[in-house]
Protein backbone atom coordinates (compact mmCIF):
# COMPACT_ATOMS: atom_id res chain seq x y z
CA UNK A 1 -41.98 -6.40 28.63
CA UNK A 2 -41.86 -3.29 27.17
CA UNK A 3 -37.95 -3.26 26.84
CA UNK A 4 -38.32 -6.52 24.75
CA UNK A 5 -40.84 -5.38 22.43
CA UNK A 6 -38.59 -1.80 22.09
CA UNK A 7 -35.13 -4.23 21.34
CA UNK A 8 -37.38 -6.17 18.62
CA UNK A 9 -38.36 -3.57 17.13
CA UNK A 10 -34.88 -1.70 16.86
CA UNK A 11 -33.67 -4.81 15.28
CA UNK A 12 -36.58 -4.82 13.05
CA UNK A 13 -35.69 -2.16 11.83
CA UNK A 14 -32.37 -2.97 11.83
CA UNK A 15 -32.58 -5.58 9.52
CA UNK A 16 -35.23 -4.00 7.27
CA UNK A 17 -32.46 -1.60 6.24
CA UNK A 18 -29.23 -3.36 5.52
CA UNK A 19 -31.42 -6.42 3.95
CA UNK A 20 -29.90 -4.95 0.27
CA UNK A 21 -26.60 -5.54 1.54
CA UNK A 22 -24.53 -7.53 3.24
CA UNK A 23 -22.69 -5.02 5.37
CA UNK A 24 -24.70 -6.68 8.30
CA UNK A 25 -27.31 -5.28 11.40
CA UNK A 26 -25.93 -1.82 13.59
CA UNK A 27 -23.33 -2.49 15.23
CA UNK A 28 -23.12 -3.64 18.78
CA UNK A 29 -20.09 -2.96 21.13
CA UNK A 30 -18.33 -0.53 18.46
CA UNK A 31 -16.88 3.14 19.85
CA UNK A 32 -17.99 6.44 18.84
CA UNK A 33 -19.99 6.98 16.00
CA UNK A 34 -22.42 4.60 15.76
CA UNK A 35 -24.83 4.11 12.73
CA UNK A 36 -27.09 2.16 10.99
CA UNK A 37 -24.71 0.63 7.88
CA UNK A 38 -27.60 0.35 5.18
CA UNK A 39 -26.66 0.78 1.71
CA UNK A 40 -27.36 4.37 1.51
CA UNK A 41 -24.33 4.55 3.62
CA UNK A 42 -22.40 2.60 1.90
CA UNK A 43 -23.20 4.60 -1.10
CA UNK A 44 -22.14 8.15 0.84
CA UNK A 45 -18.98 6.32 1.62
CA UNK A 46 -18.11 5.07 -2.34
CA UNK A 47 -19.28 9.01 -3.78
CA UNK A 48 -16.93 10.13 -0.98
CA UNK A 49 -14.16 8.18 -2.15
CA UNK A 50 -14.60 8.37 -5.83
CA UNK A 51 -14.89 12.24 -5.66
CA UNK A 52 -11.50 11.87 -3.81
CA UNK A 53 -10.08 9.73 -6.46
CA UNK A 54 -11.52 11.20 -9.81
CA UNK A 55 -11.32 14.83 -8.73
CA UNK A 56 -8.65 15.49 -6.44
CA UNK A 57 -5.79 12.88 -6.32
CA UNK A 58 -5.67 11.84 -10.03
CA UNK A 59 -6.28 15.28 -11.32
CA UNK A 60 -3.97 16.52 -9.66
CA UNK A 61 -0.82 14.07 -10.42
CA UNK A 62 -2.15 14.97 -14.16
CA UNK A 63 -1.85 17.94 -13.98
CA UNK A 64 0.79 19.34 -12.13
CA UNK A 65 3.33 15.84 -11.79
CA UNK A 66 4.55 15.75 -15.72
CA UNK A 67 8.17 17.22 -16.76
CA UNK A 68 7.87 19.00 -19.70
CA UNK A 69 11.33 19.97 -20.31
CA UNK A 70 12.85 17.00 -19.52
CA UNK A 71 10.73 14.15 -19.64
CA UNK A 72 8.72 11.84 -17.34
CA UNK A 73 8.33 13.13 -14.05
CA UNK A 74 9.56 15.85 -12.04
CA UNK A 75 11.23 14.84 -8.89
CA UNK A 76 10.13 16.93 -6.40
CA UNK A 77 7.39 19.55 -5.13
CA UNK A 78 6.09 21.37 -1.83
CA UNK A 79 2.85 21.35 0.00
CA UNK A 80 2.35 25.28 -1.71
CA UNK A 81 3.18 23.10 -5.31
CA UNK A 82 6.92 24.78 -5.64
CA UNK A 83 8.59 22.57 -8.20
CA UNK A 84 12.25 21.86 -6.89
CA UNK A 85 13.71 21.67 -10.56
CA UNK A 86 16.77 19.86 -10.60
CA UNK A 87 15.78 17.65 -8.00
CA UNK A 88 16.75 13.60 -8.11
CA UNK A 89 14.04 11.51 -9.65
CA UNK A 90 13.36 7.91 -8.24
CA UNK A 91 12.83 4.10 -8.90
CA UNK A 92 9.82 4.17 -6.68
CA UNK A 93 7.97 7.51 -7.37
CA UNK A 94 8.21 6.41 -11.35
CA UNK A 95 7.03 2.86 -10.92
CA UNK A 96 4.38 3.69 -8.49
CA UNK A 97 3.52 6.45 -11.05
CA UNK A 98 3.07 3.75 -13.14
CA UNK A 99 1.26 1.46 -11.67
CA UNK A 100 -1.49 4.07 -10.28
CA UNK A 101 -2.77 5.07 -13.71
CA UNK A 102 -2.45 1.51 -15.14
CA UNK A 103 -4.77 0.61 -12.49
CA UNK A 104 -6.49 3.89 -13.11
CA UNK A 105 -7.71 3.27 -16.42
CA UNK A 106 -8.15 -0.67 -15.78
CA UNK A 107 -10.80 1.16 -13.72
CA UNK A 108 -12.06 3.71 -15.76
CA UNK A 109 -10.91 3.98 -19.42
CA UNK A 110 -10.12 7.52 -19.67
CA UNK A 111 -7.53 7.99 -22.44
CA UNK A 112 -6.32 10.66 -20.01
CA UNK A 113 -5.17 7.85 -17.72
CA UNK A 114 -3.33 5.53 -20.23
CA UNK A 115 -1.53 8.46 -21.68
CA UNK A 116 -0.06 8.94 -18.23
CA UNK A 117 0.66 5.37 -17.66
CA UNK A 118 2.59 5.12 -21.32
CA UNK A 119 4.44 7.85 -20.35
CA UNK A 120 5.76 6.36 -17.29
CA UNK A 121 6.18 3.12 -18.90
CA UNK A 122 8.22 4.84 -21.74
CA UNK A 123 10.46 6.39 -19.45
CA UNK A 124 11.05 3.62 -17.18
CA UNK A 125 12.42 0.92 -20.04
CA UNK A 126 14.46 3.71 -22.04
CA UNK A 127 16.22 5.91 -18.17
CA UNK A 128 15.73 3.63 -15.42
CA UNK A 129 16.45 0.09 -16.91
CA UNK A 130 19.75 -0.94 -17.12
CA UNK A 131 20.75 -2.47 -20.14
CA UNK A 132 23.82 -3.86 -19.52
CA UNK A 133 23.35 -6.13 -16.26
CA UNK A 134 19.64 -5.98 -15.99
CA UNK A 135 17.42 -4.29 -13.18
CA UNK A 136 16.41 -0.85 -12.56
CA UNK A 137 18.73 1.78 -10.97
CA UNK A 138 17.40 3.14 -7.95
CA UNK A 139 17.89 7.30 -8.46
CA UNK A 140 18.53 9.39 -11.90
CA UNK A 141 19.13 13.52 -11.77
CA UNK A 142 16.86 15.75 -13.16
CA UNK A 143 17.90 15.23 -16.81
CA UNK A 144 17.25 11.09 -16.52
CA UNK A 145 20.85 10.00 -16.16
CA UNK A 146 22.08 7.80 -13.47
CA UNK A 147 23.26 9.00 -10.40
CA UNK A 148 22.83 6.03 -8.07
CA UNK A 149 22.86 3.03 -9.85
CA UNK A 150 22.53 0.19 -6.83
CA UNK A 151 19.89 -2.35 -7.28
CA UNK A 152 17.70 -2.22 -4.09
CA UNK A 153 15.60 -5.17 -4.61
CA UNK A 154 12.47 -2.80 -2.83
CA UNK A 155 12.52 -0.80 -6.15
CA UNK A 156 13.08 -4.16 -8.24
CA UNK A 157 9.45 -5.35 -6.47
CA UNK A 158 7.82 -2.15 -7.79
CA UNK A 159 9.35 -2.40 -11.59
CA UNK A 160 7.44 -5.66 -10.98
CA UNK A 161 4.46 -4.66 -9.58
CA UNK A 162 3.64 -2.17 -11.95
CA UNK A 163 4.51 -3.88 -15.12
CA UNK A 164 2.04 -6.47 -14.38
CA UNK A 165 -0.62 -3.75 -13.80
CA UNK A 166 0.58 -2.33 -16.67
CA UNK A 167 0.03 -5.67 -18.65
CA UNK A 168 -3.17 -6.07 -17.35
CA UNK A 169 -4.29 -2.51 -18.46
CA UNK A 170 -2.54 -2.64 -21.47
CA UNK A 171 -1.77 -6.32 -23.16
CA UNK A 172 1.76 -5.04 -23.48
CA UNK A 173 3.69 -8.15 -23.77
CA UNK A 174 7.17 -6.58 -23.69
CA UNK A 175 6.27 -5.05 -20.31
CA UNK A 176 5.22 -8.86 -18.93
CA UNK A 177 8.14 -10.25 -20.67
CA UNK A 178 10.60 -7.22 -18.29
CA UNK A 179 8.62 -8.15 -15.26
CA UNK A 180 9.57 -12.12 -16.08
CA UNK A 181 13.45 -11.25 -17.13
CA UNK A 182 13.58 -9.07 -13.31
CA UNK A 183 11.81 -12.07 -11.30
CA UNK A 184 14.69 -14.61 -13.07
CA UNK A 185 17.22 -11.78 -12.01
CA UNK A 186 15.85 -11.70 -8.25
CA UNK A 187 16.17 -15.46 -7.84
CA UNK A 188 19.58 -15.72 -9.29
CA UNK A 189 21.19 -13.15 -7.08
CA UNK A 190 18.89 -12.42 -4.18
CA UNK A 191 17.09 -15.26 -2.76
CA UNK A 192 18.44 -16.64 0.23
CA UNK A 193 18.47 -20.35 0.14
CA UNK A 194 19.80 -21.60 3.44
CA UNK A 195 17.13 -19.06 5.79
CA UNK A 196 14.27 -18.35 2.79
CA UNK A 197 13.16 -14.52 2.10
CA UNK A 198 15.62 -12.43 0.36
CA UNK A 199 18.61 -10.05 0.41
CA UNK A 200 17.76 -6.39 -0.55
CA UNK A 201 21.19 -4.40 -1.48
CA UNK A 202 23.12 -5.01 -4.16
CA UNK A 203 25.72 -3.06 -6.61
CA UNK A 204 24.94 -2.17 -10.23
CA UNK A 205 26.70 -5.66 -10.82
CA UNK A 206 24.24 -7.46 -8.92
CA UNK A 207 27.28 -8.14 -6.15
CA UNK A 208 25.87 -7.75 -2.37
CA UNK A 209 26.06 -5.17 0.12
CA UNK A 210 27.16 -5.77 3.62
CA UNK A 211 24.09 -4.05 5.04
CA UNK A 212 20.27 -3.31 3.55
CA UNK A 213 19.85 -0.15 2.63
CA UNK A 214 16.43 0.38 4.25
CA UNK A 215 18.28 -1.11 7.68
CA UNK A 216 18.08 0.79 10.75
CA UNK A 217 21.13 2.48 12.82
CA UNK A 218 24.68 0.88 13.07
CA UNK A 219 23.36 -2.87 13.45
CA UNK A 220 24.16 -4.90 10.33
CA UNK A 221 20.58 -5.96 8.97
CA UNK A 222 20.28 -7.75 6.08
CA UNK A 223 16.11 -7.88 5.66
CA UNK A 224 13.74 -6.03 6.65
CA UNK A 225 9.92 -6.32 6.97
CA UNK A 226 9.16 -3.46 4.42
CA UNK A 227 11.46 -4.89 1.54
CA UNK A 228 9.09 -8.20 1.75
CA UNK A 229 6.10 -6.47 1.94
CA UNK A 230 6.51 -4.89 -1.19
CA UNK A 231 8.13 -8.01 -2.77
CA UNK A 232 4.88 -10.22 -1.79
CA UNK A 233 2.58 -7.65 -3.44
CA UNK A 234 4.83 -7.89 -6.47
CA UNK A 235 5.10 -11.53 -6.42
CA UNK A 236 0.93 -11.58 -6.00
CA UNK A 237 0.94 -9.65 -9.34
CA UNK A 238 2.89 -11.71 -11.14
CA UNK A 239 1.28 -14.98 -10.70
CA UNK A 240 -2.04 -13.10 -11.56
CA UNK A 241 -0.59 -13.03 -15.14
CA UNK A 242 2.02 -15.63 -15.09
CA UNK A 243 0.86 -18.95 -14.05
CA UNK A 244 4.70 -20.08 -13.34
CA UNK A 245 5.45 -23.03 -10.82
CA UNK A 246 8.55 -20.84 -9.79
CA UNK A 247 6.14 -17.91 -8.50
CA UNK A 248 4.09 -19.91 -7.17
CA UNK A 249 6.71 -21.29 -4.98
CA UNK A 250 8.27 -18.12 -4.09
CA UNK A 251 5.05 -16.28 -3.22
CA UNK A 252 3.96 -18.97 -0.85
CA UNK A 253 7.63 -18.77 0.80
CA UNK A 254 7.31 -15.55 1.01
CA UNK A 255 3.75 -15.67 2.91
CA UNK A 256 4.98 -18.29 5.38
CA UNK A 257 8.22 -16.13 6.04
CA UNK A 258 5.93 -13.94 7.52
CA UNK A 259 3.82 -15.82 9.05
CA UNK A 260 6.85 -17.63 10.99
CA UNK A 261 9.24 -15.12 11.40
CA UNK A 262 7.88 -11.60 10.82
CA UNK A 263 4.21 -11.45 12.87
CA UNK A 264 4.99 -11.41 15.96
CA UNK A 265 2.71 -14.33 17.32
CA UNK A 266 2.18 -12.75 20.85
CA UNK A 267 1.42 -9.08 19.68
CA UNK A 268 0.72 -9.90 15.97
CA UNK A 269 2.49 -7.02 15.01
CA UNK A 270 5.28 -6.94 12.11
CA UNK A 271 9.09 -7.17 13.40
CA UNK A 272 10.59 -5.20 11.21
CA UNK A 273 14.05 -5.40 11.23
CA UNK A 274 16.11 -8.67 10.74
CA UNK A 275 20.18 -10.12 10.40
CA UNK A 276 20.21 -12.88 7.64
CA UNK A 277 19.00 -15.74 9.92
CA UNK A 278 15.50 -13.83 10.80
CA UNK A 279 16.62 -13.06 14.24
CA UNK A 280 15.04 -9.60 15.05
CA UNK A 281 16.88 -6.74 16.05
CA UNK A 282 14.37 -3.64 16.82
CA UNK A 283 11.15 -3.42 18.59
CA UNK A 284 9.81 -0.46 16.97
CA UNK A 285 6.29 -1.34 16.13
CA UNK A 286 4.77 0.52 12.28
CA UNK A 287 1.10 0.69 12.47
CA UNK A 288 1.11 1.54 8.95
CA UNK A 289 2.91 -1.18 7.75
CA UNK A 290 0.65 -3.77 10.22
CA UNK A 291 -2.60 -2.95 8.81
CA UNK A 292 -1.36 -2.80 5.22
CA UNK A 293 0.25 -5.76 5.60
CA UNK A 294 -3.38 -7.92 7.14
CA UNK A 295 -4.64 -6.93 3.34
CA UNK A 296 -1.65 -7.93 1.35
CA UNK A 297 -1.18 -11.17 3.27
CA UNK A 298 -4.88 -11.77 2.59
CA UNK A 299 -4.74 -10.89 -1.12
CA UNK A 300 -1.66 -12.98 -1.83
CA UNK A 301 -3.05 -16.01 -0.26
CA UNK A 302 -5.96 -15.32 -2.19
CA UNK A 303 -4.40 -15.08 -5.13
CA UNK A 304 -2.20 -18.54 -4.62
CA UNK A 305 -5.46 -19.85 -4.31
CA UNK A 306 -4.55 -22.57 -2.06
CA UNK A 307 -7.66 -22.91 0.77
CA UNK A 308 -5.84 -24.38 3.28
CA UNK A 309 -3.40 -21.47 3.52
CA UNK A 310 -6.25 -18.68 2.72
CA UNK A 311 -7.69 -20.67 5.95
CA UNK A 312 -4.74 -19.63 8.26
CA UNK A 313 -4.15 -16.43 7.01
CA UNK A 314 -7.29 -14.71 6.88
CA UNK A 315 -7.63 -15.03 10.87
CA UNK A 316 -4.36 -13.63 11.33
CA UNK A 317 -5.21 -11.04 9.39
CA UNK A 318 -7.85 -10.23 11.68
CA UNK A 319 -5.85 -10.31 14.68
CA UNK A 320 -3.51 -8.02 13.20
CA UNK A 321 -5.89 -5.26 12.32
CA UNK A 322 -7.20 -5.78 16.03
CA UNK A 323 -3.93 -5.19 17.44
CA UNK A 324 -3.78 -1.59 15.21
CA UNK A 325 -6.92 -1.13 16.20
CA UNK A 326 -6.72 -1.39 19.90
CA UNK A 327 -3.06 0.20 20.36
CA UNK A 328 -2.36 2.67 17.07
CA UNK A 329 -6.15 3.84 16.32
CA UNK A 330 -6.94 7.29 17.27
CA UNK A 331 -9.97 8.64 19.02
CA UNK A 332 -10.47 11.02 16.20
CA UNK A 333 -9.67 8.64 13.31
CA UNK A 334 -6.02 8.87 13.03
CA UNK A 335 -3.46 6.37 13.01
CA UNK A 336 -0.24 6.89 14.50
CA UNK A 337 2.80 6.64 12.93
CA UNK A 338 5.19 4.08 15.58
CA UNK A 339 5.48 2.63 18.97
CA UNK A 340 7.54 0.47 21.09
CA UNK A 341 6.75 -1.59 24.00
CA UNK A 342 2.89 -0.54 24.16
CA UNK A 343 3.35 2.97 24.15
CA UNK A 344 3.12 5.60 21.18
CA UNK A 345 6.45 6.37 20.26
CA UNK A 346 5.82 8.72 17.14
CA UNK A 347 2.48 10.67 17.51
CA UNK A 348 2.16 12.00 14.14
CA UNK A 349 -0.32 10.58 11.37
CA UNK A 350 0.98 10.80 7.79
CA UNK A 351 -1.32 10.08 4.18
CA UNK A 352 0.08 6.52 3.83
CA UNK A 353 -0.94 4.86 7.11
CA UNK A 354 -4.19 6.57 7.04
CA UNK A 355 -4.65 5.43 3.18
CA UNK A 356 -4.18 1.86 4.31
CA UNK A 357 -6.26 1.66 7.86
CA UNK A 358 -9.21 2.15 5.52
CA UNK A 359 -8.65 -0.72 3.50
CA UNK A 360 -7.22 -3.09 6.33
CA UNK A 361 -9.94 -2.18 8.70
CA UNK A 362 -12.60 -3.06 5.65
CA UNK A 363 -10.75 -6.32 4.59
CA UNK A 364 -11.04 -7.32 8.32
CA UNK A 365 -14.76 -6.46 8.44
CA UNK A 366 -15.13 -8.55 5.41
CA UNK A 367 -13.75 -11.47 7.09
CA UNK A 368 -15.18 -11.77 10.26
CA UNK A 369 -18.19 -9.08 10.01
CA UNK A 370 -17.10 -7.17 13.39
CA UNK A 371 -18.66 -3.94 13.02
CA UNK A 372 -16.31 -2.24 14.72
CA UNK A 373 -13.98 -2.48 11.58
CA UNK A 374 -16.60 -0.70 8.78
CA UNK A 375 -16.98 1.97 11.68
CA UNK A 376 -13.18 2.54 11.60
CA UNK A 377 -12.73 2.37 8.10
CA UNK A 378 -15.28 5.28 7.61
CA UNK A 379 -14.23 7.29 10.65
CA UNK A 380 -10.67 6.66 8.90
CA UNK A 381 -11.56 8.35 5.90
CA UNK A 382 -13.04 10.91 7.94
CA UNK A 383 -10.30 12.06 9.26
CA UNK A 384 -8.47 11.65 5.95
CA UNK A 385 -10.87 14.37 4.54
CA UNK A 386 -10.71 16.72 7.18
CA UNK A 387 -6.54 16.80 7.77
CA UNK A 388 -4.65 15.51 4.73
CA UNK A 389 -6.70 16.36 2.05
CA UNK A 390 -5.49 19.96 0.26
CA UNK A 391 -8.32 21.65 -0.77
CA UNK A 392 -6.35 24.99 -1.98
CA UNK A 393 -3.35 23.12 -3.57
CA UNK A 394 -4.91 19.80 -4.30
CA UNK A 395 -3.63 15.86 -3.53
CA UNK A 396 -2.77 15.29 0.27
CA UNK A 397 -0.44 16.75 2.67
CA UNK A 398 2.01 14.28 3.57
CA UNK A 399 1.71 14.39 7.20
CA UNK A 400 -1.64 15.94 9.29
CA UNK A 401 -0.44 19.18 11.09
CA UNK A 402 -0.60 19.11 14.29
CA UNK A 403 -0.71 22.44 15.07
CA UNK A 404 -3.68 23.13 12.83
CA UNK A 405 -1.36 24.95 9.66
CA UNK A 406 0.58 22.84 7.14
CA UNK A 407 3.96 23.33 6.82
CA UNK A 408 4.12 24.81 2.97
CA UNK A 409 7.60 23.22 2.37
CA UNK A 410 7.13 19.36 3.10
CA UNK A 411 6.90 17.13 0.39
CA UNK A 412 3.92 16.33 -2.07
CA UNK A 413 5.54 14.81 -4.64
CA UNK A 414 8.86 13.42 -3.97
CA UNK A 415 11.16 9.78 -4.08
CA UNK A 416 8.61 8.70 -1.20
CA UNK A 417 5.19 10.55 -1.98
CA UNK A 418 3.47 9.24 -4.53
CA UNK A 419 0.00 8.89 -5.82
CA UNK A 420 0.00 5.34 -5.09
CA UNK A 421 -1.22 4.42 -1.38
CA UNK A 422 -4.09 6.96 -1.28
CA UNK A 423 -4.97 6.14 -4.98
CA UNK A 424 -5.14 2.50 -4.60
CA UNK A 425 -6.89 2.71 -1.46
CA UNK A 426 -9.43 4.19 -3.36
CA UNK A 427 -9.31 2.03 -5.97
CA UNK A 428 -9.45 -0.53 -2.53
CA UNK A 429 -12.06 0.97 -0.77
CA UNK A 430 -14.36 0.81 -4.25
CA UNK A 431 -13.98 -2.08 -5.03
CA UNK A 432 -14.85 -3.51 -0.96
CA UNK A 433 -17.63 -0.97 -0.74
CA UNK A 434 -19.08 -2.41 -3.81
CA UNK A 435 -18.62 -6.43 -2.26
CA UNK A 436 -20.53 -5.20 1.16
CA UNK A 437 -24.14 -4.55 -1.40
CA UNK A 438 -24.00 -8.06 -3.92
């Protein structure tokens, strides 16, 4: 008798605290950690991550990211903030540039923010675009000029992406009317019409490659998960602002390519490597890309609107951040980086998985209301703040040492490391937090 009239209380009391929000009673079957999610939690959580944000990842891409001698961006810098001055400067590092203080100041209008979003605007139409057959190159030198000038349609999806964002921040209709002139330029030359998705490689003339640049060893792969991703999140953007029956066509092709042919439907992991009629070639598992993915899939369907479709995808969503959860998740918060056949394959944890666990793990809690996902989100960002953050040279190290000491030459800001994954899973995490107390 007692024991009942002990568990009534508990959930009493339970109940009592998260009745101003919706994050639900303490969780029940969840791992280490547990706690009472009430909304001064939640609150801890958002101050946490706005801190983060305001103080440390945007201040420091303001300060310490801008060329001054040469324009736009520099290319490269270390973990101890050593500028590599005539290094290469990159489709993707200037777009996502872009997009992360568009979204920035859509955010939180600080003129600081929309300066730094012109400028990267500014320097993508006038170095990066290509006037003559349309499309972005994909790397310039130090001084802007082309050095590579392929069209890899993964940097195409981010000119897209972050024009819309952009747009949205901004009202700039000559940056919506680029991202519309680069969707008509994607269809023409890189849709595939007999198999669906899209080819990914292509010369300055639009002409294709034999192989996709972001393939994997000698096998001749013409897609790849990764390319898609990005081109789904791009494709979500654009129909936010652009209403088109075209993009509405292609992004719903584009979510059904991977629900048939990229989730794997008996691990619900991503393939990630594919010849031109989806046939897979690797088993290498990304639990980075997974869990990002379960949060784009959800937001596109979302956006298409279409309830049937938001119906399928939303529990498949779920059962992909289960399967990171219960193979890639870390006891101490981490995600590893790969595996292969159920084992761990690459051990180390670097900013971007980590960046998106918190969000996937939160979209999944906000679907199905298993505790077990807020717990992992928070213990996530946990471990972001104790390994990856920099608290002597600011922003995040790119991978968490292992042996307890960063290694002062990897890359902070480079092609790849950008302040986009860990700023918009901020901008993420917010927004979520926010959703868990109305």
């Amino acid at each position: 008798m007692k024991k009942h009239i002990a568990a009534i209380m508990i959930v009493t009391v339970s109940l009592l605290l998260n009745g101003a929000c919706a994050s639900g009673a303490g969780k029940t079957g969840a791992p280490s950690g547990d706690s009472l999610w009430d909304c001064r939690n939640i609150d801890d959580f958002a101050a946490r991550v706005r801190k983060e944000l305001d103080e440390n990842i945007l201040a420091f891409w303001l300060k310490h990211s801008l060329d001054t001698e040469h324009g736009g961006f520099i290319g490269r810098m270390s973990n101890d903030n050593t500028i590599q001055r005539n290094a290469p400067k990159g489709l993707v590092l200037n777009t996502r540039i872009l997009w992360t203080f568009s979204a920035a100041y859509r955010f939180d209008k600080r003129p600081e923010y929309l300066k730094t979003a012109e400028r990267a605007y500014d320097y993508l139409m006038e170095h990066f675009l290509d006037k003559e057959h349309g499309g972005a190159f994909w790397v310039l030198d130090n001084k802007g000029r082309p050095t590579d000038t392929s069209k890899e349609l993964y940097g195409q999806s981010f000119v897209i992406y972050s024009l819309c964002e952009y747009f949205q921040a901004t009202g700039s209709v000559a940056a919506l009317k680029k991202a519309k002139e680069l969707f008509r330029l994607i269809e023409k030359h890189c849709h595939d019409g007999a198999n669906g998705g899209y080819y990914e490689t292509f010369a300055r003339d639009w002409s294709r490659a034999e192989k996709a640049r972001l393939a994997s060893g000698d096998a001749v792969e013409h897609k790849t998960m990764n390319t898609h991703l990005h081109l789904l999140e791009a494709y979500a953007g654009l129909y936010r602002v652009w209403k088109a029956p075209k993009v509405k066509r292609r992004l719903r092709e584009l979510i059904e390519v991977f629900r048939d042919h990229i989730i794997d439907p008996q691990t619900y992991h991503f393939k990630l490597f594919f010849d031109a009629g989806w046939r897979s070639t690797k088993d290498v598992v990304s639990y980075g890309h997974d869990i990002e993915g379960s949060w784009l899939l959800s937001e596109a369907a979302d956006v298409l609107g279409d309830e049937e479709l938001i119906r399928e995808i939303r529990p498949l969503a779920v059962k992909m951040a289960r399967a990171v959860y219960d193979h890639g998740f870390d006891s101490d918060g981490g995600l590893f980086y790969e595996g292969e056949r159920g084992r761990i394959t690459n051990r180390s944890k670097q900013w971007w998985p980590q960046a998106e666990t918190v969000v996937g793990f939160l979209n999944a809690y906000q679907i199905n209301r298993q505790e077990h996902f807020l717990e992992a989100a928070r213990r996530c960002w946990g471990f972001i703040e104790n390994h990856l953050v920099d608290r002597k040279n600011g922003e995040w190290l790119s991978t968490a040492p292992m042996t307890g000491r960063a290694d002062p030459a990897a890359m902070k800001i480079s092609e790849w490391k950008a302040p986009y994954h860990n700023a918009r899973a901020c901008l993420e995490t917010l927004k979520r937090l926010n959703e868990l107390k109305d």
